[in-house]
PDB file of N, CA and C in Angstrom:
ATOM      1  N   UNK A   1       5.689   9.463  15.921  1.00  0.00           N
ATOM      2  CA  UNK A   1       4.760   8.538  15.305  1.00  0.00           C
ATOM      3  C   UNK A   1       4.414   8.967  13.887  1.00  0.00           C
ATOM      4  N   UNK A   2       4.046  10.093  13.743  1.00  0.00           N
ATOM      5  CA  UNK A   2       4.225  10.775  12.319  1.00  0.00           C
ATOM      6  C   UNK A   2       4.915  10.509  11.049  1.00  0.00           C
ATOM      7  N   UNK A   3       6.398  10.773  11.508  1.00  0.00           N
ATOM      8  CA  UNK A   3       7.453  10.515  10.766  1.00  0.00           C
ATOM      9  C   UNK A   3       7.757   8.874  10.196  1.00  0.00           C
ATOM     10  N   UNK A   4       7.008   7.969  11.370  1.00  0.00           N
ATOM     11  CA  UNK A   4       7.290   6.857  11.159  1.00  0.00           C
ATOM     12  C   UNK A   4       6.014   6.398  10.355  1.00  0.00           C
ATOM     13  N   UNK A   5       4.719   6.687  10.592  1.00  0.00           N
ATOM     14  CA  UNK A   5       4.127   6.357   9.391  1.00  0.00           C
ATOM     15  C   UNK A   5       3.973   7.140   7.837  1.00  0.00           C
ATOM     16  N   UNK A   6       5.225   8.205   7.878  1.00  0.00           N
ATOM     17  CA  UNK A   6       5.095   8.546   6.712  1.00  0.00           C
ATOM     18  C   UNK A   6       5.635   8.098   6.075  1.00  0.00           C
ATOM     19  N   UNK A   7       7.182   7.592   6.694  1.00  0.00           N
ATOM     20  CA  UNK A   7       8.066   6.922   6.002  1.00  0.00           C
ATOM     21  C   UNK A   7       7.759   5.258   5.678  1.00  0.00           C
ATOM     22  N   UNK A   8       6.792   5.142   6.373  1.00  0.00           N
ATOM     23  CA  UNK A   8       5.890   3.693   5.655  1.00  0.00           C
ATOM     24  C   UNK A   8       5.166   3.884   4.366  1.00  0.00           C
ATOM     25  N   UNK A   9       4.756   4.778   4.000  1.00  0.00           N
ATOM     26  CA  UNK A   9       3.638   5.024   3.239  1.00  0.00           C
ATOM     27  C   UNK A   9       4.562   5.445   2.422  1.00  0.00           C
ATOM     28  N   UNK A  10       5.684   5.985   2.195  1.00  0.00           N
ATOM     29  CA  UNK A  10       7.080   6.445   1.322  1.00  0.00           C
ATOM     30  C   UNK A  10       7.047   5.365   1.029  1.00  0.00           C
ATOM     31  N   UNK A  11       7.441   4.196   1.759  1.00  0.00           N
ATOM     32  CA  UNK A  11       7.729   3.009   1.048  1.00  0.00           C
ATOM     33  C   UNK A  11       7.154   1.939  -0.117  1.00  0.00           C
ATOM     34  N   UNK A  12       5.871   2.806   0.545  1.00  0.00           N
ATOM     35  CA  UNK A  12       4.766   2.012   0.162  1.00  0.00           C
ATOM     36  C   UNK A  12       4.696   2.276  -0.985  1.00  0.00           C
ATOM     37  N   UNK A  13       4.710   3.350  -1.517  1.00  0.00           N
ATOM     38  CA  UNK A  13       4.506   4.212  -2.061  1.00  0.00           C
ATOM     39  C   UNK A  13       5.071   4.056  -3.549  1.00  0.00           C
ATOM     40  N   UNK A  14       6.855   4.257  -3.533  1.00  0.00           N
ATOM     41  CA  UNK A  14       7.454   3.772  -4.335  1.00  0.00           C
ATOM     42  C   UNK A  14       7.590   2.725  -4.687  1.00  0.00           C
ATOM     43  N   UNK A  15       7.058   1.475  -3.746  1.00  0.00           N
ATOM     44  CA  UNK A  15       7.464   0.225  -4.179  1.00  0.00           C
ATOM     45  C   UNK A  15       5.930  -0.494  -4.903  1.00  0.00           C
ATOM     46  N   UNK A  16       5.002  -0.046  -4.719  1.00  0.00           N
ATOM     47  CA  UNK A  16       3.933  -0.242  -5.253  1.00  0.00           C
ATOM     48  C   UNK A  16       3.023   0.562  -6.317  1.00  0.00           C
ATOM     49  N   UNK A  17       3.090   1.930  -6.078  1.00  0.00           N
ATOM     50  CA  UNK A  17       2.799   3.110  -6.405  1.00  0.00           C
ATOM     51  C   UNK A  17       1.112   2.742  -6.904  1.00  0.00           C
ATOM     52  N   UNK A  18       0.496   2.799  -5.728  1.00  0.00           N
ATOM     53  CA  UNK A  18      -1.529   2.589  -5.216  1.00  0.00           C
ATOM     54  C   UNK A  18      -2.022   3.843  -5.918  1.00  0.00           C
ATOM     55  N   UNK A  19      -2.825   3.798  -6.544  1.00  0.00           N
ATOM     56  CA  UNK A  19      -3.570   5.001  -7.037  1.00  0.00           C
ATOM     57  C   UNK A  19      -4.247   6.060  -5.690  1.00  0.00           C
ATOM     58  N   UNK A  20      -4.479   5.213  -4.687  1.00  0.00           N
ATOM     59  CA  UNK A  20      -4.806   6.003  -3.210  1.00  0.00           C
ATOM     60  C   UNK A  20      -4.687   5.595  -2.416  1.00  0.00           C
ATOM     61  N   UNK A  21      -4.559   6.311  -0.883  1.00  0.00           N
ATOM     62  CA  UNK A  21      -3.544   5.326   0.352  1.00  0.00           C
ATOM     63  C   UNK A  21      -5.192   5.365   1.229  1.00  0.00           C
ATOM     64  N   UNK A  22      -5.844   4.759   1.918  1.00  0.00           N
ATOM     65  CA  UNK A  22      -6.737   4.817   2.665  1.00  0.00           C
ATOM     66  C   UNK A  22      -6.583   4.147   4.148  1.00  0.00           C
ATOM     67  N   UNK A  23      -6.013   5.418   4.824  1.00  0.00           N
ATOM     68  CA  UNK A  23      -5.421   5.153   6.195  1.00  0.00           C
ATOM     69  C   UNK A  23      -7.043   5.067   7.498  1.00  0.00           C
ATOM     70  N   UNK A  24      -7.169   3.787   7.674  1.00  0.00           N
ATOM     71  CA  UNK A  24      -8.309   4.023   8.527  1.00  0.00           C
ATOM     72  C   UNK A  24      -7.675   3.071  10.014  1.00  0.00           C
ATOM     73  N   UNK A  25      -8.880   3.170  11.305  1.00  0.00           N
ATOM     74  CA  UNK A  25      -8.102   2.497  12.444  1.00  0.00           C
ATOM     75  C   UNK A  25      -8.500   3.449  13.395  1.00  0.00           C
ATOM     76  N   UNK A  26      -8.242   3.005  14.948  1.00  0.00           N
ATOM     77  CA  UNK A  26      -8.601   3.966  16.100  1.00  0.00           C
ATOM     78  C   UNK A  26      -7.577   5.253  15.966  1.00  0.00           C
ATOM     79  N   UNK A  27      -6.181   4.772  15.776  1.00  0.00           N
ATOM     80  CA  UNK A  27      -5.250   6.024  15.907  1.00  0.00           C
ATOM     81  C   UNK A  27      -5.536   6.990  14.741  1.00  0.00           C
ATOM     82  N   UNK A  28      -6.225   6.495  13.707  1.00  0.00           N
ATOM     83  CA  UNK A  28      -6.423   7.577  12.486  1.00  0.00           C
ATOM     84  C   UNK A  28      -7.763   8.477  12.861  1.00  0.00           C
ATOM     85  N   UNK A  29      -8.666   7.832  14.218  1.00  0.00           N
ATOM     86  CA  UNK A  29      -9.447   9.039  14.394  1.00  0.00           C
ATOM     87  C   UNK A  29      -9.326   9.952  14.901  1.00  0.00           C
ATOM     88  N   UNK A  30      -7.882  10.756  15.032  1.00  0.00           N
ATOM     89  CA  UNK A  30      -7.453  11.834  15.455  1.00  0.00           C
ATOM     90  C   UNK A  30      -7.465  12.973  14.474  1.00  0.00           C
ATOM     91  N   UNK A  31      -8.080  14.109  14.253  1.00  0.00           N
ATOM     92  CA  UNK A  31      -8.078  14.343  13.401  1.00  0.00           C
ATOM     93  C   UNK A  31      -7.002  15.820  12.831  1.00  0.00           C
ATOM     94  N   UNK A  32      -5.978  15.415  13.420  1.00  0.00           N
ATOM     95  CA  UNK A  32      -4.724  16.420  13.629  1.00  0.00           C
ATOM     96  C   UNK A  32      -3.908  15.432  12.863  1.00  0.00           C
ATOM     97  N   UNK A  33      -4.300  14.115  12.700  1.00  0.00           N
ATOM     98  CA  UNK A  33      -3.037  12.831  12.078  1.00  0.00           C
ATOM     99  C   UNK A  33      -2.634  13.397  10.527  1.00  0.00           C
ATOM    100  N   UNK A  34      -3.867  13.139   9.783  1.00  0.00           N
ATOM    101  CA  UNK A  34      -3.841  12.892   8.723  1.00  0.00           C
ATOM    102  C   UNK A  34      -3.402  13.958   7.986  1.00  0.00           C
ATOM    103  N   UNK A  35      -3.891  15.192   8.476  1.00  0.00           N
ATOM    104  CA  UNK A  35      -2.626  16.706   7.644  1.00  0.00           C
ATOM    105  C   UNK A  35      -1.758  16.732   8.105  1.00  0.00           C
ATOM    106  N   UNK A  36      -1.301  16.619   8.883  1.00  0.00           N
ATOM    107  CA  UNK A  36       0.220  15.969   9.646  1.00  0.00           C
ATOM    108  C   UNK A  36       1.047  14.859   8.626  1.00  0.00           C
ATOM    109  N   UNK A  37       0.140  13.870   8.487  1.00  0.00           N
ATOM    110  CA  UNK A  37       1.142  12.536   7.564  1.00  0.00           C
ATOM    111  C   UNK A  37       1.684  12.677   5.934  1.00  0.00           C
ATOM    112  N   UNK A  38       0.146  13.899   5.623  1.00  0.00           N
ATOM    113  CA  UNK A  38       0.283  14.544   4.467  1.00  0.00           C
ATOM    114  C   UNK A  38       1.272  15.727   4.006  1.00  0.00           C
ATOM    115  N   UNK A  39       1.712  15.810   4.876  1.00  0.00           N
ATOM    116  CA  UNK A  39       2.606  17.399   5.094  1.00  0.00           C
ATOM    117  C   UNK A  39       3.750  16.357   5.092  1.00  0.00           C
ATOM    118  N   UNK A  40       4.144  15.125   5.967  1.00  0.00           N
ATOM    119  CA  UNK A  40       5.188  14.748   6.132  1.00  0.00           C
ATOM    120  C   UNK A  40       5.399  13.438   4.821  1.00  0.00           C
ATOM    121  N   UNK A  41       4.876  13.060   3.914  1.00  0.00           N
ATOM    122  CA  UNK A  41       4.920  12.465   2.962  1.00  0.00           C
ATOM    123  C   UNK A  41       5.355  13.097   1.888  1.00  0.00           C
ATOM    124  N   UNK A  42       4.907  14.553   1.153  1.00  0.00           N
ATOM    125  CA  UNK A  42       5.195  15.236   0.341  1.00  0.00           C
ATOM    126  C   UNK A  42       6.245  15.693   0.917  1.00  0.00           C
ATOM    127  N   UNK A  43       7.066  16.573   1.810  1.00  0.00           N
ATOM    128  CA  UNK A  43       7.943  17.047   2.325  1.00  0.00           C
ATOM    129  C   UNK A  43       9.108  16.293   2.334  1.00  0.00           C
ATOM    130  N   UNK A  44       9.160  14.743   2.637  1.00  0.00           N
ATOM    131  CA  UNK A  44       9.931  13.672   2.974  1.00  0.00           C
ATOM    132  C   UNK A  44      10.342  13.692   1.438  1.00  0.00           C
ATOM    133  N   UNK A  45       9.322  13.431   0.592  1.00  0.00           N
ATOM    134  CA  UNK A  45       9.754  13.033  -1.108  1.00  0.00           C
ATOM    135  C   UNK A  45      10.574  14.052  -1.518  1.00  0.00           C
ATOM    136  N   UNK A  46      10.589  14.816  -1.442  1.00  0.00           N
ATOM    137  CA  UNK A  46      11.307  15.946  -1.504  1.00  0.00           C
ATOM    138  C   UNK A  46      11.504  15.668  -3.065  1.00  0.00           C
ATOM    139  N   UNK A  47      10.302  16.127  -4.015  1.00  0.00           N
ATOM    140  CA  UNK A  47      10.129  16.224  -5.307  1.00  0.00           C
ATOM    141  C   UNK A  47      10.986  15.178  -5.841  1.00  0.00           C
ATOM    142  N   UNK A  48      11.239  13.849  -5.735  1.00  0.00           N
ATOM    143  CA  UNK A  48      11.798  13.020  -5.642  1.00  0.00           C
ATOM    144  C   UNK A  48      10.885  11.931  -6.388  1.00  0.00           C
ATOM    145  N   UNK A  49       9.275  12.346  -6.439  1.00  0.00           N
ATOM    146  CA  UNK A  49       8.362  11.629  -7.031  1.00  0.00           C
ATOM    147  C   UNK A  49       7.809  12.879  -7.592  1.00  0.00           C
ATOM    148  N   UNK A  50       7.544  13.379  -8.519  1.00  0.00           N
ATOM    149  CA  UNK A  50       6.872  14.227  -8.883  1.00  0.00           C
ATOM    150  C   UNK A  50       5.397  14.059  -9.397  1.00  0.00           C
ATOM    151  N   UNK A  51       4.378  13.673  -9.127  1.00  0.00           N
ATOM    152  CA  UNK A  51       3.261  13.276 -10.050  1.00  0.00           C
ATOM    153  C   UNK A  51       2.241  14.043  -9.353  1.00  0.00           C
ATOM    154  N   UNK A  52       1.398  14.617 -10.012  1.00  0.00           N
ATOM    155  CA  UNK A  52       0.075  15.728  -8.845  1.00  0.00           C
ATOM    156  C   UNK A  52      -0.833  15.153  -8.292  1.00  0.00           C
ATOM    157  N   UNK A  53      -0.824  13.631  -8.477  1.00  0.00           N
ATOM    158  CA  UNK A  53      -1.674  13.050  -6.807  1.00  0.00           C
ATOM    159  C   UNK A  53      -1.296  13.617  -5.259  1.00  0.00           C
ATOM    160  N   UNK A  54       0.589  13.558  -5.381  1.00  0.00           N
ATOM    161  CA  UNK A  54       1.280  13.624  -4.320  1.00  0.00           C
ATOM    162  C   UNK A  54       1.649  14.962  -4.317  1.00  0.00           C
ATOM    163  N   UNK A  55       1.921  16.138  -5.422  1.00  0.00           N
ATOM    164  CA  UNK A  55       2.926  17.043  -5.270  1.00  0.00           C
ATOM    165  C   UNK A  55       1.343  18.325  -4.723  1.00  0.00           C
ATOM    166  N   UNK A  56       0.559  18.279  -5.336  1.00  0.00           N
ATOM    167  CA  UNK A  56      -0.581  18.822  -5.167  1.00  0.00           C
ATOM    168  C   UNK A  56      -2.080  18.896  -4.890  1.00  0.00           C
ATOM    169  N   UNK A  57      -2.303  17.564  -5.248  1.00  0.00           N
ATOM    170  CA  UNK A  57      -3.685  17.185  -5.006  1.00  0.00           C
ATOM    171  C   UNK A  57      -3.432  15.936  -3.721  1.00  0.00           C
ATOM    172  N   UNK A  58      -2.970  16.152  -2.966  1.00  0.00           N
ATOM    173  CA  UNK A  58      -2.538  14.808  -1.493  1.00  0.00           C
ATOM    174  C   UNK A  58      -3.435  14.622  -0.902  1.00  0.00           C
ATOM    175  N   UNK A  59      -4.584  15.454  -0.947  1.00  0.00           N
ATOM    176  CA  UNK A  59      -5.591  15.393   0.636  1.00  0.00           C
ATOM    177  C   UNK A  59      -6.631  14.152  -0.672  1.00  0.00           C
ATOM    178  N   UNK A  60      -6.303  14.190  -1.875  1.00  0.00           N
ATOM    179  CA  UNK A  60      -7.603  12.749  -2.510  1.00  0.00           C
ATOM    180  C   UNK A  60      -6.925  11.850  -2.773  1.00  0.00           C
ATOM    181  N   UNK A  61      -5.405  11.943  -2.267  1.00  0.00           N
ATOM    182  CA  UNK A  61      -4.621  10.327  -2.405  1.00  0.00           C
ATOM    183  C   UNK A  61      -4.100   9.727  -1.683  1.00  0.00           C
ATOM    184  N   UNK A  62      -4.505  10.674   0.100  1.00  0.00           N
ATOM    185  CA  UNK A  62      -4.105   9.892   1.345  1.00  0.00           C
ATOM    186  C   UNK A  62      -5.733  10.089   1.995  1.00  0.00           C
ATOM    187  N   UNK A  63      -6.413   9.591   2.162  1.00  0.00           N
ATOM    188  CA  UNK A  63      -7.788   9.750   2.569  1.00  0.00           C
ATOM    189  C   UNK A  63      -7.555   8.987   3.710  1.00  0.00           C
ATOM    190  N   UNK A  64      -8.873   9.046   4.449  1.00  0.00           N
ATOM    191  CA  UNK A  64      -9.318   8.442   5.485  1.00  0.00           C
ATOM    192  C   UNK A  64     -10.953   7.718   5.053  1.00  0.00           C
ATOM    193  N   UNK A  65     -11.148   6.603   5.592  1.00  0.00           N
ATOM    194  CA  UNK A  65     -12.222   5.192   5.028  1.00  0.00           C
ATOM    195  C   UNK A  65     -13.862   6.509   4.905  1.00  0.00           C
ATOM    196  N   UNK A  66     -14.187   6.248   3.849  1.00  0.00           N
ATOM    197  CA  UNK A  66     -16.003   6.880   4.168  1.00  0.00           C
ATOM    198  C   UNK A  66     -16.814   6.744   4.786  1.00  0.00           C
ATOM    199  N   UNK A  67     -16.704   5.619   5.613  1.00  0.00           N
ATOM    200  CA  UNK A  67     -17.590   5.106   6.547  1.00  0.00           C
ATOM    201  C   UNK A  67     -17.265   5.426   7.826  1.00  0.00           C
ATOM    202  N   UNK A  68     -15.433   5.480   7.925  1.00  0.00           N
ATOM    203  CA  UNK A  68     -15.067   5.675   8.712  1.00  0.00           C
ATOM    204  C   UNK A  68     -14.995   4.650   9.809  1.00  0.00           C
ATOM    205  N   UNK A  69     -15.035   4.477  11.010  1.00  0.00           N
ATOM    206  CA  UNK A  69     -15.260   3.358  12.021  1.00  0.00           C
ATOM    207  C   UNK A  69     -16.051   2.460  11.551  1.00  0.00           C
ATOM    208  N   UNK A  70     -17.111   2.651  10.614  1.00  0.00           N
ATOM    209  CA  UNK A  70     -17.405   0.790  10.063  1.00  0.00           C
ATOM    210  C   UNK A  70     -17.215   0.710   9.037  1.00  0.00           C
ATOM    211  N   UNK A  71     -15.982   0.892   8.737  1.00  0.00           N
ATOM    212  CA  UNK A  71     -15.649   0.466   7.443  1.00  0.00           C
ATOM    213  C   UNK A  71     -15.211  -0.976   7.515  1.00  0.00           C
ATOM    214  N   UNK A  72     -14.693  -1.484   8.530  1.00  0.00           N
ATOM    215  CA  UNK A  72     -14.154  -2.646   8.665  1.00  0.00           C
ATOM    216  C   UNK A  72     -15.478  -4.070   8.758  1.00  0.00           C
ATOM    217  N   UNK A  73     -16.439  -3.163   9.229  1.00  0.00           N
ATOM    218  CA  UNK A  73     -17.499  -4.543   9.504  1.00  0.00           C
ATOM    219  C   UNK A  73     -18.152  -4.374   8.518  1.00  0.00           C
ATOM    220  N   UNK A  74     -18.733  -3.086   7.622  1.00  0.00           N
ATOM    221  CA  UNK A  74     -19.166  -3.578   6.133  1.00  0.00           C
ATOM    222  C   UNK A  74     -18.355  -3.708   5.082  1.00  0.00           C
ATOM    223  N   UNK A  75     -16.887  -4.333   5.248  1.00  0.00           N
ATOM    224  CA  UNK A  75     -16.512  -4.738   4.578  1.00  0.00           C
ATOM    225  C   UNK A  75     -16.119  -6.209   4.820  1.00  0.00           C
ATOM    226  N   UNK A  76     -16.270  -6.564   5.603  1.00  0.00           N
ATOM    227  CA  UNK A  76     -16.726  -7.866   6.367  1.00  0.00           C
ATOM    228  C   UNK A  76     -18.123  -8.556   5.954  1.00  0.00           C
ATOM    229  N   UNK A  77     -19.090  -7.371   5.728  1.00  0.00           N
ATOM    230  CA  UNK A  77     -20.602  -7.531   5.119  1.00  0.00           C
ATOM    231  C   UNK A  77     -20.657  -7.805   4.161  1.00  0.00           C
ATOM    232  N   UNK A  78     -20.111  -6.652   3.173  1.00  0.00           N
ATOM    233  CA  UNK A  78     -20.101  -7.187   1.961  1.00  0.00           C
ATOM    234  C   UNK A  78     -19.400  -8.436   1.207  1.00  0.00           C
ATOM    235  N   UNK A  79     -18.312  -8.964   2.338  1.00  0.00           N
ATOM    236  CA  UNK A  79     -17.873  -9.765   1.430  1.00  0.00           C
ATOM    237  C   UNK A  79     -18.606 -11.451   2.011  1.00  0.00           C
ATOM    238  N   UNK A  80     -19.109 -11.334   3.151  1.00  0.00           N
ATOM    239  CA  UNK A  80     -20.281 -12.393   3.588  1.00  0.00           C
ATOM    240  C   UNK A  80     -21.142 -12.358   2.516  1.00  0.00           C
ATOM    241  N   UNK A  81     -21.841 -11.185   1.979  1.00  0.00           N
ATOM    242  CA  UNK A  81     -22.997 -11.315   1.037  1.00  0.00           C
ATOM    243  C   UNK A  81     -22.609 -12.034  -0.495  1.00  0.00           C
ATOM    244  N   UNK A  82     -21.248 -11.363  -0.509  1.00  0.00           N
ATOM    245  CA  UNK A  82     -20.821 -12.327  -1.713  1.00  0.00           C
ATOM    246  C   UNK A  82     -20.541 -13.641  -1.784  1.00  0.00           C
ATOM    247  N   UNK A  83     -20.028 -14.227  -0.372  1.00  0.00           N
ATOM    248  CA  UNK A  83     -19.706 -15.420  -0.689  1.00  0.00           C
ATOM    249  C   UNK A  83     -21.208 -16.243  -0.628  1.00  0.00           C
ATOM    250  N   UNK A  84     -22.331 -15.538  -0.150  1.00  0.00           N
ATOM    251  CA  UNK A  84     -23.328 -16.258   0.144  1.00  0.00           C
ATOM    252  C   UNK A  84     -24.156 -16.578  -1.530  1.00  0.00           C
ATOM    253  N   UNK A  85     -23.707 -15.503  -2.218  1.00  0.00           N
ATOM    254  CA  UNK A  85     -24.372 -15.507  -3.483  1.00  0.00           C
ATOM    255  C   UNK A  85     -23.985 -16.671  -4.142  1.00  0.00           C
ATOM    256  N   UNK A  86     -22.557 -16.756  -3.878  1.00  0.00           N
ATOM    257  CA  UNK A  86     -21.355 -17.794  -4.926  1.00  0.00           C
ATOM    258  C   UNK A  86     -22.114 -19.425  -4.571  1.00  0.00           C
ATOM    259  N   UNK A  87     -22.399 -19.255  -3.497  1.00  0.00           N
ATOM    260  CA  UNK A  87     -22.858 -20.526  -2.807  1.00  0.00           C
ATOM    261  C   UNK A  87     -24.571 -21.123  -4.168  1.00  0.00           C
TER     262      UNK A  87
END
């Protein structure tokens, strides 16, 4: 499972190139995942991307959400509050 979401985020990666990846969700509250995906993202590139988001500084450009488990419903919140303003 590892390998396969690293090689998503490879993809992702090069074909978009996101200033930061923010992996959130039930399976990301494991907390053995995410230095795991990070180990297997840089390793996979195999200096192939060189830039120090990825080659050295990885743990502030693959994060996990701040809120964590509600990140999804206040971001659901916040964007209710906005449309209520627009109104």
């Amino acid at each position: 499972m590892v390998l396969n979401l690293a090689t998503g985020l490879i993809n992702f990666i090069l074909t978009l190139a996101p200033e930061r990846i923010i992996l959130g969700g039930g399976v990301m509250e494991q907390p053995q995942l995410l230095p795991l995906i990070r180990s297997q993202v840089r390793d996979r590139l195999c200096s192939y991307l060189e830039v120090p988001q990825i080659m050295t500084d990885i743990d502030t450009y693959i994060v996990s959400p701040k809120l964590g488990s509600k990140a999804g419903i206040m971001g659901a919140f916040a964007l209710a509050q906005q449309a209520r303003k627009q109104d």
